[in-house]
N, C-alpha and C. Protein backbone atom coordinates (compact mmCIF):
# COMPACT_ATOMS: atom_id res chain seq x y z
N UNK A 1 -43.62 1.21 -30.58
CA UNK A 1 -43.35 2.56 -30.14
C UNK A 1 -43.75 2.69 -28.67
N UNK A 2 -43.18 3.67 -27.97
CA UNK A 2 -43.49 3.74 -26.38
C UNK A 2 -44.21 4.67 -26.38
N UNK A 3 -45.15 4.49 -24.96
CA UNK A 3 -46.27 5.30 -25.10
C UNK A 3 -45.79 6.38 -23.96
N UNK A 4 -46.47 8.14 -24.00
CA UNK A 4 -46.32 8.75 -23.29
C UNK A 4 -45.55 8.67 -22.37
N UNK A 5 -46.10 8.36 -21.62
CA UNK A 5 -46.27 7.64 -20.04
C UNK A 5 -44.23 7.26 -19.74
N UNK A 6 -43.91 6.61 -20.25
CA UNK A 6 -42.45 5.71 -20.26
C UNK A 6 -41.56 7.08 -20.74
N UNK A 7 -41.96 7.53 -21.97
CA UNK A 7 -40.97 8.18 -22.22
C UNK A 7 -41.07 9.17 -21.09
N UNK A 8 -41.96 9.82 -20.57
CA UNK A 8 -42.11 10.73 -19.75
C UNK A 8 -40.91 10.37 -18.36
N UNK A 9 -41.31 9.13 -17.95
CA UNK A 9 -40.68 8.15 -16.86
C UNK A 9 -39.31 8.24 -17.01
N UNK A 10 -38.56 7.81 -18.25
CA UNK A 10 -36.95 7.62 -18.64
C UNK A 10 -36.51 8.62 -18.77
N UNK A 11 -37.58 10.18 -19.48
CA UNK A 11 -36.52 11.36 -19.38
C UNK A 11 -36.61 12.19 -18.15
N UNK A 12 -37.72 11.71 -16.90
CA UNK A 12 -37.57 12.24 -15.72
C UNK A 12 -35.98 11.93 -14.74
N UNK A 13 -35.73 10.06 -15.25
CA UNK A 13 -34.91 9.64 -14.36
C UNK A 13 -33.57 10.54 -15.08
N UNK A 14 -32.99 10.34 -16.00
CA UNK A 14 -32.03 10.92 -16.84
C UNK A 14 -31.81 12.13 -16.29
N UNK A 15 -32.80 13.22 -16.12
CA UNK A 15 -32.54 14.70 -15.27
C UNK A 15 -32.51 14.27 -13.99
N UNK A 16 -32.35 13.49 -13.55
CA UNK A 16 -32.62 13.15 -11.69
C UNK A 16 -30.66 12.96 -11.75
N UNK A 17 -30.22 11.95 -12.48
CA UNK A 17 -29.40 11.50 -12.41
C UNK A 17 -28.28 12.00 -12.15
N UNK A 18 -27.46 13.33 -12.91
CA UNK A 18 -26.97 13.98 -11.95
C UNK A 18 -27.00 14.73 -10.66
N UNK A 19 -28.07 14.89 -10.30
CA UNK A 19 -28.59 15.28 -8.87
C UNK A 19 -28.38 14.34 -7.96
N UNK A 20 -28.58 13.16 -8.18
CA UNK A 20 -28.66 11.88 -7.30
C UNK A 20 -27.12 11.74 -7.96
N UNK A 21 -26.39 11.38 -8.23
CA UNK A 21 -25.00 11.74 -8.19
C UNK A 21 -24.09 12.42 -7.62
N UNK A 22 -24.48 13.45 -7.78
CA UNK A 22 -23.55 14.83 -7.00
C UNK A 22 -23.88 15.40 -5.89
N UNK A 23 -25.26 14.06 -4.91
CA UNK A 23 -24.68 13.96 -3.24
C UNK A 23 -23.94 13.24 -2.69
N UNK A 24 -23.58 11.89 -3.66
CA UNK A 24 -22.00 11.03 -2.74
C UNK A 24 -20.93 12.41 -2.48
N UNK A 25 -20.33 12.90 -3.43
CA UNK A 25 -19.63 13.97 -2.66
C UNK A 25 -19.92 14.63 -1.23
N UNK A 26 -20.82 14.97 -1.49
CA UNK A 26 -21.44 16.40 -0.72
C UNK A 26 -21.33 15.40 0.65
N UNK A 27 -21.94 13.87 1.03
CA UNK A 27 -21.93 13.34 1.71
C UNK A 27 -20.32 12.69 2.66
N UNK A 28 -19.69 12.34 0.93
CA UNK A 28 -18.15 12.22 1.43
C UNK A 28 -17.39 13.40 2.13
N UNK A 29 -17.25 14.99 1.92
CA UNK A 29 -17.32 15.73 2.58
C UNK A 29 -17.82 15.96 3.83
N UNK A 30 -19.28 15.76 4.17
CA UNK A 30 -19.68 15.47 5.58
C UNK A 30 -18.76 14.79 6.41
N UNK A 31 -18.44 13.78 5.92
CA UNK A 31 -18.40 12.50 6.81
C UNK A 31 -16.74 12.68 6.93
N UNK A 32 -15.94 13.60 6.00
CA UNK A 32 -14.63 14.05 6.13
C UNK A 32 -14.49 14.87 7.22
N UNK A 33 -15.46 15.43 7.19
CA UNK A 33 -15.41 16.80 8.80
C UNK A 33 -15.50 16.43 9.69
N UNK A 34 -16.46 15.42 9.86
CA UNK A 34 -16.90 14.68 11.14
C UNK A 34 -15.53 13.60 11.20
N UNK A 35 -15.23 12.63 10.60
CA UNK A 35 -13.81 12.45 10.82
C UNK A 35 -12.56 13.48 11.07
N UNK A 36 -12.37 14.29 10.93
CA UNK A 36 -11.28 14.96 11.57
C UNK A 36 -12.05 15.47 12.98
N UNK A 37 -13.07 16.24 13.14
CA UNK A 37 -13.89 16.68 14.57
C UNK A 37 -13.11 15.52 15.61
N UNK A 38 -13.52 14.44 15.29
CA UNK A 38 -13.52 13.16 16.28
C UNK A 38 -12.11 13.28 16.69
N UNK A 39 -11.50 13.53 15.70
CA UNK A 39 -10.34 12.82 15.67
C UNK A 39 -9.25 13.97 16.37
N UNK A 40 -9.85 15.36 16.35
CA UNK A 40 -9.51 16.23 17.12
C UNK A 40 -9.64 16.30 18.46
N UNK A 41 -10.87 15.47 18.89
CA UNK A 41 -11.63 15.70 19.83
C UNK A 41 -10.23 14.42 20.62
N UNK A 42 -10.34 13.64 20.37
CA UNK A 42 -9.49 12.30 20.68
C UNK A 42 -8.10 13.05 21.01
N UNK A 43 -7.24 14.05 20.02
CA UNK A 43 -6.46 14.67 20.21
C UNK A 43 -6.04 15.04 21.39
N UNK A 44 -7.02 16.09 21.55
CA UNK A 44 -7.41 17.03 22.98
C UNK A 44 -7.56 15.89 24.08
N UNK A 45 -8.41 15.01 24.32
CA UNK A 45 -8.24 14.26 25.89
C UNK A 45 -7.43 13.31 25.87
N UNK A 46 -6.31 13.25 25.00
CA UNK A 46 -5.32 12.56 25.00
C UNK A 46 -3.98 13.04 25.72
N UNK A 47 -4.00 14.50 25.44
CA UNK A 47 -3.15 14.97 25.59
C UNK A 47 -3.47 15.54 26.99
N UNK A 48 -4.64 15.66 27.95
CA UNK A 48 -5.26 15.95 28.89
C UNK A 48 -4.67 14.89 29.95
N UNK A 49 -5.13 13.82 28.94
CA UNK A 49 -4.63 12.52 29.85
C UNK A 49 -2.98 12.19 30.26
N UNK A 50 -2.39 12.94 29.21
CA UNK A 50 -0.79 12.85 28.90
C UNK A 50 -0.55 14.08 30.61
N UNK A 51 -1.44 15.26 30.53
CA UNK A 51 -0.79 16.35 31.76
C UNK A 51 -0.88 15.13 32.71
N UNK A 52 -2.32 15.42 33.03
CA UNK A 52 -2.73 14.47 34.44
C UNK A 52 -1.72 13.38 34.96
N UNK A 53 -1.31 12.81 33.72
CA UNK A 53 -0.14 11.27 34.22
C UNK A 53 0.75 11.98 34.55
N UNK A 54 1.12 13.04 34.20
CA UNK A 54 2.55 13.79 34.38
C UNK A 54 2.27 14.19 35.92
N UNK A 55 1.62 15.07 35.87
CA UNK A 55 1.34 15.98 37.31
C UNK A 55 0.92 14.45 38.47
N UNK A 56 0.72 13.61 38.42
CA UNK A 56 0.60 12.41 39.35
C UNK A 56 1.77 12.07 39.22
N UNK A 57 2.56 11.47 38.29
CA UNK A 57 3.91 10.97 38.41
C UNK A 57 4.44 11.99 39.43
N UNK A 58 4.37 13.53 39.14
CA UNK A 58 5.59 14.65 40.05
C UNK A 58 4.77 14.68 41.45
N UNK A 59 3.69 14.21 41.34
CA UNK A 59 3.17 14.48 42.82
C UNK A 59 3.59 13.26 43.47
N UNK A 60 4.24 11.99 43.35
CA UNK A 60 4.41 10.83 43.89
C UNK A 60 6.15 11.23 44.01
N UNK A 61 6.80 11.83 43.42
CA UNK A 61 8.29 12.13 43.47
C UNK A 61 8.41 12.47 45.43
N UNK A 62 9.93 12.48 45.84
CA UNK A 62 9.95 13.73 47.06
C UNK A 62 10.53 14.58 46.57
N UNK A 63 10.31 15.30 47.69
CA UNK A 63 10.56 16.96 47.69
C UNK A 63 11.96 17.32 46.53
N UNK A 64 12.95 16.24 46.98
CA UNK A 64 14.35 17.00 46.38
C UNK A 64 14.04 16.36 44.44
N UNK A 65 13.43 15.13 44.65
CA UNK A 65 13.50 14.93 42.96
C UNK A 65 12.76 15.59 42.46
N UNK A 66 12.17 16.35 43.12
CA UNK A 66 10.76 16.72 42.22
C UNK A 66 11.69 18.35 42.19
N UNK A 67 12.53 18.45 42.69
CA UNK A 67 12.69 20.06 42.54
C UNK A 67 14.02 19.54 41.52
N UNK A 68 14.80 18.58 41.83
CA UNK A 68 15.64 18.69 40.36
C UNK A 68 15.52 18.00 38.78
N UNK A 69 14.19 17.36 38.71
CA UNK A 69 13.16 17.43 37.86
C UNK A 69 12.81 18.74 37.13
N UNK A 70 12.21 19.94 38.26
CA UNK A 70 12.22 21.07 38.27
C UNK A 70 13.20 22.20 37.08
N UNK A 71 14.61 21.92 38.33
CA UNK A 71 15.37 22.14 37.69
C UNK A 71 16.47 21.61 35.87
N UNK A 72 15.73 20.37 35.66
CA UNK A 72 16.07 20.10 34.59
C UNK A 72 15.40 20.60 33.56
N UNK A 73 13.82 20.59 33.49
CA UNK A 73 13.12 21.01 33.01
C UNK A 73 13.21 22.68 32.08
N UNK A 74 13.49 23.39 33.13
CA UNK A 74 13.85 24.91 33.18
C UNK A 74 15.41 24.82 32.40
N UNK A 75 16.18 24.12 32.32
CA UNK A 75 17.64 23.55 31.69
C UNK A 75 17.23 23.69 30.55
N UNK A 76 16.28 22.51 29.81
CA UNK A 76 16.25 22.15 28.56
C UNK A 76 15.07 22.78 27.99
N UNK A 77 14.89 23.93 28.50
CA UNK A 77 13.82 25.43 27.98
C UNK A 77 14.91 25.92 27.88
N UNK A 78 15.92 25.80 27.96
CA UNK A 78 16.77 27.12 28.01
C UNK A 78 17.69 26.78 26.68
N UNK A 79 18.09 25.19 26.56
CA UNK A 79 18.94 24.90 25.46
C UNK A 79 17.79 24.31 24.09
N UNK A 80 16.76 24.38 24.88
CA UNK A 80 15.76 24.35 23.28
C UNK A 80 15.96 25.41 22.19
N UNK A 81 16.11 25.22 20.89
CA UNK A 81 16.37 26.65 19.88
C UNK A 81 14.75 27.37 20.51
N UNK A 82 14.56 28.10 19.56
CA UNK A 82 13.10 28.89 19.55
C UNK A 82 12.54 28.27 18.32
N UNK A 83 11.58 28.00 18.34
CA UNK A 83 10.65 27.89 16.99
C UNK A 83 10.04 28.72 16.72
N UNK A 84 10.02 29.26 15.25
CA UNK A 84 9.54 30.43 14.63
C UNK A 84 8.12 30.19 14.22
């Protein structure tokens, strides 16, 4: 027969056990937020990096390509549908 002591021990772990279980979630969640954050964050100076190359490319153009550049631009705003 087991003494005190053990049984006390095995029915402590048994109540632990779903507790210590049901933080992998809580943790997988964390680490889901913080993966998209990053991944937002990456988003944003990507697309920072996308203006900047643009606005250097039009600043290296001359005067006349860069104005019918301009003018194309303002073209295909105009034959874009609208998005709702």
């Amino acid at each position: 027969m087991m003494s005190g002591k053990k049984i006390l021990w095995i029915s402590f772990i048994i109540a632990l056990m779903p507790v210590l279980l049901s933080l992998k979630p809580q943790e997988a969640k964390v680490n889901q937020k913080k993966i998209e954050k990053d991944r937002e964050k990456k988003q944003k100076q990507s697309e920072r990096d996308y203006d900047q190359a643009v606005k250097r490319h039009n600043k290296m153009q001359s005067k006349s390509t860069r104005a019918s550049m301009k003018k194309t631009k303002k073209a295909a705003k105009k034959a874009t549908p609208l998005k709702y």
